[in-house]
Protein backbone atom coordinates (compact mmCIF):
# COMPACT_ATOMS: atom_id res chain seq x y z
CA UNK A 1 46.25 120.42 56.22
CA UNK A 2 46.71 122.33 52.77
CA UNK A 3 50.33 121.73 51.02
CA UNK A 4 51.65 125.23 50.58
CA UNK A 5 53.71 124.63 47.07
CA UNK A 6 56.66 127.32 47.09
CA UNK A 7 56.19 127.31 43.11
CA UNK A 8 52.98 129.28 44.11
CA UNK A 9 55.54 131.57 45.96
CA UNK A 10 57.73 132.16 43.33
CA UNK A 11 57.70 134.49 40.13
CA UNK A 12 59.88 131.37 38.36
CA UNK A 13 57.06 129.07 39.38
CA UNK A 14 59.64 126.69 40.31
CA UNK A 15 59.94 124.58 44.29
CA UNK A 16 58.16 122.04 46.03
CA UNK A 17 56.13 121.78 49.21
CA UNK A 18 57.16 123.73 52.41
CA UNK A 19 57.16 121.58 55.54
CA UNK A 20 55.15 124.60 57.68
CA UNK A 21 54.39 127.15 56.51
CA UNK A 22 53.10 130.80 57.87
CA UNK A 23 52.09 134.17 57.13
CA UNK A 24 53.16 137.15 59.09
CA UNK A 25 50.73 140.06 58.17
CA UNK A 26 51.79 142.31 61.16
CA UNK A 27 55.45 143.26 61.85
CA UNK A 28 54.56 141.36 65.89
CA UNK A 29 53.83 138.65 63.91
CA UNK A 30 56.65 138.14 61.40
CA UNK A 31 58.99 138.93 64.88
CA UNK A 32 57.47 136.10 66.78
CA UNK A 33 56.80 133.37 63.68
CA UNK A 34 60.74 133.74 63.17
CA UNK A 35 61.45 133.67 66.98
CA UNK A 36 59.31 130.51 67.43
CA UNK A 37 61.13 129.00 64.77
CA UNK A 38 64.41 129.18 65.79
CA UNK A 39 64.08 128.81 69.60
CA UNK A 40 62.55 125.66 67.74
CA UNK A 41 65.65 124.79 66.20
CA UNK A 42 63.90 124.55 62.82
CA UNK A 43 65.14 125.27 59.51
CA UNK A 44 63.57 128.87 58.75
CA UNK A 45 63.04 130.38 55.21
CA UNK A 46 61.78 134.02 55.35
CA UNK A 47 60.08 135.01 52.18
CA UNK A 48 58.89 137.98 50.61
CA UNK A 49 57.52 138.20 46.72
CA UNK A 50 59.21 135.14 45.96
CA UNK A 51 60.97 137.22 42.56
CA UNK A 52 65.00 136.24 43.42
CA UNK A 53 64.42 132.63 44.63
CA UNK A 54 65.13 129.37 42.68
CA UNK A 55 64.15 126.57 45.16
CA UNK A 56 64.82 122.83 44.42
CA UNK A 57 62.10 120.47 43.84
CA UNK A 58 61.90 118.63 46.76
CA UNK A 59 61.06 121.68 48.83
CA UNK A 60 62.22 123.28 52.29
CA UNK A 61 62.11 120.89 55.25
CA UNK A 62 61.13 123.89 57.52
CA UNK A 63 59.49 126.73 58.67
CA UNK A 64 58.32 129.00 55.62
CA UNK A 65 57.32 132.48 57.14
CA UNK A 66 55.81 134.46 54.30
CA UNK A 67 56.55 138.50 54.71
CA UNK A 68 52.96 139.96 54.10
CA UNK A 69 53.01 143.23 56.37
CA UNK A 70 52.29 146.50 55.25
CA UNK A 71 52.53 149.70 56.12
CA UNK A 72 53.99 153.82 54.72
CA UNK A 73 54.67 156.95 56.77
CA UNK A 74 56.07 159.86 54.59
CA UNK A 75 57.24 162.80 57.17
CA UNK A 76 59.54 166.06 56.48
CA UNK A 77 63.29 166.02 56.83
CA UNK A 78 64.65 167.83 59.83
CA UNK A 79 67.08 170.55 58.13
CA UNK A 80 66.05 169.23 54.63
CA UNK A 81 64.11 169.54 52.05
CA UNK A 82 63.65 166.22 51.41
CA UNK A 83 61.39 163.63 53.46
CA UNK A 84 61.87 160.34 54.72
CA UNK A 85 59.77 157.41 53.28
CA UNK A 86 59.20 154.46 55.59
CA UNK A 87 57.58 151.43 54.65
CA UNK A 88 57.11 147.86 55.98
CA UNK A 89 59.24 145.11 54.66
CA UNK A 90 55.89 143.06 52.83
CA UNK A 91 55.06 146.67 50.86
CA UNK A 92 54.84 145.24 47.67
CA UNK A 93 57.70 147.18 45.54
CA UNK A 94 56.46 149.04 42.88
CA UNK A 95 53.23 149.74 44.64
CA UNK A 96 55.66 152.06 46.79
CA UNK A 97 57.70 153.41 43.91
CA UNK A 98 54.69 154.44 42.41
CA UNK A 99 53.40 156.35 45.55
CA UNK A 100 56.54 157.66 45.90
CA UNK A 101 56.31 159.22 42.69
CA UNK A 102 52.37 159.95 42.97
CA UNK A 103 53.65 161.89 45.84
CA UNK A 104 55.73 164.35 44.45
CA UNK A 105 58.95 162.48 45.54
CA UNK A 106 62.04 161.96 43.40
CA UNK A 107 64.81 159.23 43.38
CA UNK A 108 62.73 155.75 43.20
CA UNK A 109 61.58 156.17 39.51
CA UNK A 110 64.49 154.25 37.72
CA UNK A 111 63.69 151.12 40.21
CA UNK A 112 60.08 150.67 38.73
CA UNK A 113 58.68 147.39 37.57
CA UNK A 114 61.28 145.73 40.00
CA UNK A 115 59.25 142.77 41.30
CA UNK A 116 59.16 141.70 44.87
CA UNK A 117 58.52 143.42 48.33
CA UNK A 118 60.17 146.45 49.96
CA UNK A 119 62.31 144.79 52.60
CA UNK A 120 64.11 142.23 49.84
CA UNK A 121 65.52 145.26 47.87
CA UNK A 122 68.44 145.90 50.70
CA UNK A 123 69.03 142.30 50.97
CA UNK A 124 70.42 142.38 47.19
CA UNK A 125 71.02 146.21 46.81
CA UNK A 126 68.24 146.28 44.01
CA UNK A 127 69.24 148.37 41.13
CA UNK A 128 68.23 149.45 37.99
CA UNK A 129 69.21 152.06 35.10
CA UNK A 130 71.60 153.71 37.24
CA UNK A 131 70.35 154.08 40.81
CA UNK A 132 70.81 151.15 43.28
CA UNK A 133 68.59 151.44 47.14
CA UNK A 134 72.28 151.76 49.14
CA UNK A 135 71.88 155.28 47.32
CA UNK A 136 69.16 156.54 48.66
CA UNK A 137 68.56 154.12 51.97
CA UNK A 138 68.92 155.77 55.35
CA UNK A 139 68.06 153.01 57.97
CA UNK A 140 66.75 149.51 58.12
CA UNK A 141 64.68 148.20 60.76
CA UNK A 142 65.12 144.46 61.42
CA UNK A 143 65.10 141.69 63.90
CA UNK A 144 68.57 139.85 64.78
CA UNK A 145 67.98 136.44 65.10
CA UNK A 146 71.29 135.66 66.94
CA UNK A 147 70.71 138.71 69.38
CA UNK A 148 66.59 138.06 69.63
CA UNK A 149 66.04 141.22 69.06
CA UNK A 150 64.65 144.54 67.61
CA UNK A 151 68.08 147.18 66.42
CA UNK A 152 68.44 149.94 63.17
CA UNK A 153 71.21 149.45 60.83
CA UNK A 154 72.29 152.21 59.45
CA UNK A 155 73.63 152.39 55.67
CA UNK A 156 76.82 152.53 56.78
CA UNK A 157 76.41 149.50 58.28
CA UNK A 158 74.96 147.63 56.02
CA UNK A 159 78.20 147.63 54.03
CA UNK A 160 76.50 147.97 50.77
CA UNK A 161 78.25 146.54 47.37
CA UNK A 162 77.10 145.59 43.99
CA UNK A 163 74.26 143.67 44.18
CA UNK A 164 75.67 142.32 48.17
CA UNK A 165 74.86 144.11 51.19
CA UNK A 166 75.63 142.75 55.06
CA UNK A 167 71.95 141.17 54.98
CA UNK A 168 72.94 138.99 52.37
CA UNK A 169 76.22 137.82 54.02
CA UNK A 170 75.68 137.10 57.03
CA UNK A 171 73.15 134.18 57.34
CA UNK A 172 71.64 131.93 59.66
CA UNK A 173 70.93 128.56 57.84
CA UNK A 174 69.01 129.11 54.53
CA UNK A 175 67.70 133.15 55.95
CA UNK A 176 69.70 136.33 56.64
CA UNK A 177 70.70 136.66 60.32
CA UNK A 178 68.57 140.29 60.16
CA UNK A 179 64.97 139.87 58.96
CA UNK A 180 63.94 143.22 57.24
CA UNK A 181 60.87 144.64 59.07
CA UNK A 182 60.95 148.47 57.87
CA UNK A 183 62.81 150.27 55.53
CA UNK A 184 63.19 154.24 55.36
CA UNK A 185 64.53 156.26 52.74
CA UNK A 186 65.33 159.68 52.29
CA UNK A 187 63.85 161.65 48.94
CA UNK A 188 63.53 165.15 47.66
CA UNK A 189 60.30 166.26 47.02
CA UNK A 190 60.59 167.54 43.51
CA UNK A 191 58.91 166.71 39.97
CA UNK A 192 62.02 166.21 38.51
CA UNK A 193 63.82 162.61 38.24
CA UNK A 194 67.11 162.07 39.60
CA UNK A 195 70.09 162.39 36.31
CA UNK A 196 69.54 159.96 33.88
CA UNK A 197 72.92 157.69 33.81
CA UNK A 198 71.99 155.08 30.97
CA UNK A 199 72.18 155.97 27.30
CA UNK A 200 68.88 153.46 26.70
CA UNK A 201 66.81 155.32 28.95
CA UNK A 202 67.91 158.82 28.21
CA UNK A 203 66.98 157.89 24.32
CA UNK A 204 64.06 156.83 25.17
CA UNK A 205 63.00 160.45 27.54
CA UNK A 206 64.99 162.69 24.14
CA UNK A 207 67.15 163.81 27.21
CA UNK A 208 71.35 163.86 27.18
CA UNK A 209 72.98 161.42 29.82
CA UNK A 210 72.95 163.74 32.84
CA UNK A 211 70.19 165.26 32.21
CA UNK A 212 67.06 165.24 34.07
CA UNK A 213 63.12 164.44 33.21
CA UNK A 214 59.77 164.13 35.11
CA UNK A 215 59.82 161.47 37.31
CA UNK A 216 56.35 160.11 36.18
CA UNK A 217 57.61 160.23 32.14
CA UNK A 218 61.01 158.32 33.74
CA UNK A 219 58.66 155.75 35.72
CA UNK A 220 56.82 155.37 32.58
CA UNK A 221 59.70 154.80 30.29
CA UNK A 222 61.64 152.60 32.90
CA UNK A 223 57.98 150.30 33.23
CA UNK A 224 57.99 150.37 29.05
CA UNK A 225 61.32 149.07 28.49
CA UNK A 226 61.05 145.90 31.62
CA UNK A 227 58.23 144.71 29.68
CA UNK A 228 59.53 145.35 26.43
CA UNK A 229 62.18 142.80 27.76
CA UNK A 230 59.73 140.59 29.73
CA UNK A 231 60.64 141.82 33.02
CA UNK A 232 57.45 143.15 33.92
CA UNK A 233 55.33 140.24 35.47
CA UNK A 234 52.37 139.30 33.85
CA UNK A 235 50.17 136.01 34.35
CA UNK A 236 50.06 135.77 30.28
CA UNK A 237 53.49 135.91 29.52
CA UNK A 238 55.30 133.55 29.90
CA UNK A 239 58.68 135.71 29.68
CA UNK A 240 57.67 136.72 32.90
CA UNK A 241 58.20 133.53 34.68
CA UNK A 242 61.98 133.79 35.75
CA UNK A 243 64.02 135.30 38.55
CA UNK A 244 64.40 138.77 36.06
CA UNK A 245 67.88 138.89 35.54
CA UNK A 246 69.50 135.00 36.76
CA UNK A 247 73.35 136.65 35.93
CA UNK A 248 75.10 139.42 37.56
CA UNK A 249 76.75 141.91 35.60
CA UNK A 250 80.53 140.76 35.87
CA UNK A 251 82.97 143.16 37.85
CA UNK A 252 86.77 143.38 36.98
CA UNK A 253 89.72 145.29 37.34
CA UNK A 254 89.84 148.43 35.14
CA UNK A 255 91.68 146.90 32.44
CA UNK A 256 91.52 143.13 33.17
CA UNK A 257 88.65 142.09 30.73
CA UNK A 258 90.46 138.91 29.85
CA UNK A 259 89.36 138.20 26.26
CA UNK A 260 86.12 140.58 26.23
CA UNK A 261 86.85 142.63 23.10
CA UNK A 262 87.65 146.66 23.72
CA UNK A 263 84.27 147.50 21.65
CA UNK A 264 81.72 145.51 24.32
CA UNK A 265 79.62 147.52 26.82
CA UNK A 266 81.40 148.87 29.95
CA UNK A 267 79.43 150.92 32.74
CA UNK A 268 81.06 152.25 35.69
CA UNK A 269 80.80 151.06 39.30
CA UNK A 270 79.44 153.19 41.77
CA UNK A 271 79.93 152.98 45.79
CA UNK A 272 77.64 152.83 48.28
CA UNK A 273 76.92 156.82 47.90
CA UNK A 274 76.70 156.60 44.22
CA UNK A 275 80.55 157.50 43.41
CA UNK A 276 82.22 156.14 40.77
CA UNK A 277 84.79 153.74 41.71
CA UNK A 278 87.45 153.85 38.95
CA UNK A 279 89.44 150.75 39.52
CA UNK A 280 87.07 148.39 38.69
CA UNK A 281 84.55 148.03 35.40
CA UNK A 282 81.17 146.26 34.79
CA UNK A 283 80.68 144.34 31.98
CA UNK A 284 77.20 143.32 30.92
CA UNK A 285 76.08 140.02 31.14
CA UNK A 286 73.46 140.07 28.18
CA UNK A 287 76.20 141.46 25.94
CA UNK A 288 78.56 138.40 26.98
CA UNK A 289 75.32 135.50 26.60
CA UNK A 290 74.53 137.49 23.16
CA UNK A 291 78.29 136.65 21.60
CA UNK A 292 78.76 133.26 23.36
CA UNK A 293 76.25 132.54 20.76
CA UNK A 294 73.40 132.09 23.06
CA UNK A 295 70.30 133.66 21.56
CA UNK A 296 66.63 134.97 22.81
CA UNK A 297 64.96 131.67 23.51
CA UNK A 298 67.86 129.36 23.63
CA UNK A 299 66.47 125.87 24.92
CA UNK A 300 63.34 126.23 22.84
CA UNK A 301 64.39 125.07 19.35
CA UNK A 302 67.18 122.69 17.75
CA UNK A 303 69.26 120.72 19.44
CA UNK A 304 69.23 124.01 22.26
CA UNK A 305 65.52 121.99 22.89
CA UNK A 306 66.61 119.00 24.69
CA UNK A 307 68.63 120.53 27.59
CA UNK A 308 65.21 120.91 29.11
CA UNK A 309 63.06 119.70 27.17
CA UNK A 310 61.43 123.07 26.10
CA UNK A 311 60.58 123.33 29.28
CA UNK A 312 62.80 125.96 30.52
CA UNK A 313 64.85 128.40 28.62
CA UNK A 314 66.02 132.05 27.95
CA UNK A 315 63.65 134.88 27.37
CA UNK A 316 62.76 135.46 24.33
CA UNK A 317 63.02 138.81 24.66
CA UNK A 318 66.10 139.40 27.06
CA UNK A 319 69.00 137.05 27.11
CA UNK A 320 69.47 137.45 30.66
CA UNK A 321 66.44 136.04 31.87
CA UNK A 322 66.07 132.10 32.47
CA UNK A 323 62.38 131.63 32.06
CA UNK A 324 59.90 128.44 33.06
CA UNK A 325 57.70 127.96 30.11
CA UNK A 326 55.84 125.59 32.02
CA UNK A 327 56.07 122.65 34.19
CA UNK A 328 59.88 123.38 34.41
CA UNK A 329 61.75 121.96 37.51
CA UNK A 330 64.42 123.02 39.61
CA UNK A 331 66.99 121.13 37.32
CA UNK A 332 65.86 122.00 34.02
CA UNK A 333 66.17 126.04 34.49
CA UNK A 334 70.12 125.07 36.15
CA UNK A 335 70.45 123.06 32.82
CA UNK A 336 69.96 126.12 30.87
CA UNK A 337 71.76 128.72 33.17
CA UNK A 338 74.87 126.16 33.58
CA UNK A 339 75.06 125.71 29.62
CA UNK A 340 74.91 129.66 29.54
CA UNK A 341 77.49 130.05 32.10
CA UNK A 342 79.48 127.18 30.82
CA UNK A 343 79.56 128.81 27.15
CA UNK A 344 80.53 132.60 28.56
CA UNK A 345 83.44 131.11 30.77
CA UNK A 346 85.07 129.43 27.55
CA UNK A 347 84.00 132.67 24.73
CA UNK A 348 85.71 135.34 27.17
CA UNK A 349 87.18 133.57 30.31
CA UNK A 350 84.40 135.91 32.12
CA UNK A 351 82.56 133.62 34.82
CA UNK A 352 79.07 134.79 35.73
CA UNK A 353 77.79 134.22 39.01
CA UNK A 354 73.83 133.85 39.58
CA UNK A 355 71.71 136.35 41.33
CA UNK A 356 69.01 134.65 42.76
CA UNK A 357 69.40 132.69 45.43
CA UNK A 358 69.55 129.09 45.24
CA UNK A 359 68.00 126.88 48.46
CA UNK A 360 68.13 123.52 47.92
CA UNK A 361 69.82 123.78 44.47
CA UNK A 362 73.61 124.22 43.16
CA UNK A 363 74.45 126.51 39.69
């Protein structure tokens, strides 16, 4: 039998050998691979494009059951304008943000270039330049492992947060508790992109902050600047090879920065319907790495270079990125994260916390 190396899984290239592994190409078939798991009482890791996972060298002693469904149905809005966009939980991401934009439809255009498959982005409330998926998600279709069976969850009660959701939190060993098998999403058909909230992007369109722009230009600005900062995958870069962005972007109490000066970037924090939540602030995470003294390919050069040997180490053209820049393991990219971390924590008595998730592994 053919070893199925999770590092071929993975947009980090990092994790060893799964101990079974399957692929579920029909939404029946992901339903009964997971059920035949865990009546088995075997470990079960459910996995999708493999872009927010940093799995540990020795592998996963388990069942590996690889999300590769597919599947869109666009149909009106009752008493809307609008439609709703469903799509299986292996569509691969951008592939549907680009249809969805193809199509006439506004709202996903900000979330292009976002690695991964369709049913990961409520898992992690995916977001990007302003928009996050608890915005514009109506329903998720998924199979409860506990219950054995099929149910909708509605946004509601999904409990969206930043970058959390109730997929994410409650868990089953090393999987969520409710495997993603369809997501639908409710969009207005129009030309026009949602309002652009981030100064970056709007400079980039010549629009104000608030402002709107044609969704295609947006989707074609958004997919510029990712790869402008390596975060649009790409089997020659080596940039690409990461998790995209390995820190959150810290959250605090309206006016408890601890030692972050006044003049560093602070972005609101938006609710589940995309209100702005004045008591708390978000800091950013590449603006903390930048003036901790960590620069664009820290780990590569100098002293920085034997950490990891060279082998792992921050973009060089995004701080936020920890990148494998070949033959990396497991413990060199935690080397550089922890020495990124470690150096944040003492600069601004900010902690970051990782977003990818770690199997096997401990930041």
């Amino acid at each position: 039998m053919t070893e199925t190396l999770l590092s071929d899984l993975t947009t980090l290239g990092v994790g060893g050998p799964a101990a079974s592994y399957a692929a579920a190409t029909s939404t029946e078939r992901l339903v009964d691979a997971v059920a035949r798991a865990d009546a088995a009482g075997e470990p079960l890791l459910v996995l999708g494009g493999g872009s927010n996972l940093l799995i540990g060298d020795a592998g996963f002693a388990g069942t590996v059951v690889h999300v590769r469904t597919r599947g869109v149905e666009i149909s009106e809005r009752a008493g809307s304008e609008g439609v709703l966009l469903r799509a299986a939980a292996g569509e691969p991401w951008d592939e549907l943000v680009a249809r969805a934009v193809d199509s006439g439809l506004s709202g996903l255009e900000t979330l292009s270039g976002i690695p991964g498959t369709t049913g990961a982005t409520p898992v992690q409330n995916v977001g990007a330049y302003g928009t996050e998926i608890s915005q514009l998600l109506t329903r998720a279709f998924v199979y409860d492992r506990r219950e054995r069976r099929r149910l909708e969850l509605s946004r509601d009660e999904l409990a969206f947060s930043y970058r959390d959701s109730r997929l994410k939190r409650e868990t089953m060993g090393h999987s969520p508790r409710y495997v993603v098998l369809e997501v639908e999403f409710a969009l207005p058909r129009s030309a026009a992109s949602a309002p652009i909230r981030y100064a970056e992007l709007a400079r980039v369109l010549g629009v104000e902050v608030g402002e709107s722009a044609p969704a295609a230009e947006v989707r074609r600005a958004v997919l510029g600047l990712r790869a402008g900062k390596g975060m649009v995958l790409d089997a020659g870069d080596r940039d690409t090879f990461s998790t995209g962005s390995f820190f959150t972007n810290p959250i605090v109490p309206a006016g408890e920065a601890g030692a972050v000066p006044d003049d560093a970037p602070r972005y609101p924090v938006l609710d589940p319907a995309g209100e702005v939540d004045a008591s708390r602030i978000k800091l950013s995470a590449a603006w903390l790495i930048q003036h901790a003294g960590f620069t664009r390919g820290f780990g590569l050069d100098g002293e920085a270079a034997g950490i990891a040997g060279g082998r792992s180490s921050l973009s060089t053209k995004h701080t936020l990125a920890v990148t494998n820049r070949g033959g990396a393991s497991a413990g060199d990219v935690l080397a550089i994260a922890r020495t990124v971390r470690d150096g944040v924590q003492e600069a601004f008595g900010v902690r970051l916390e990782a977003e990818p998730v770690l199997l096997g592994v401990e930041l």
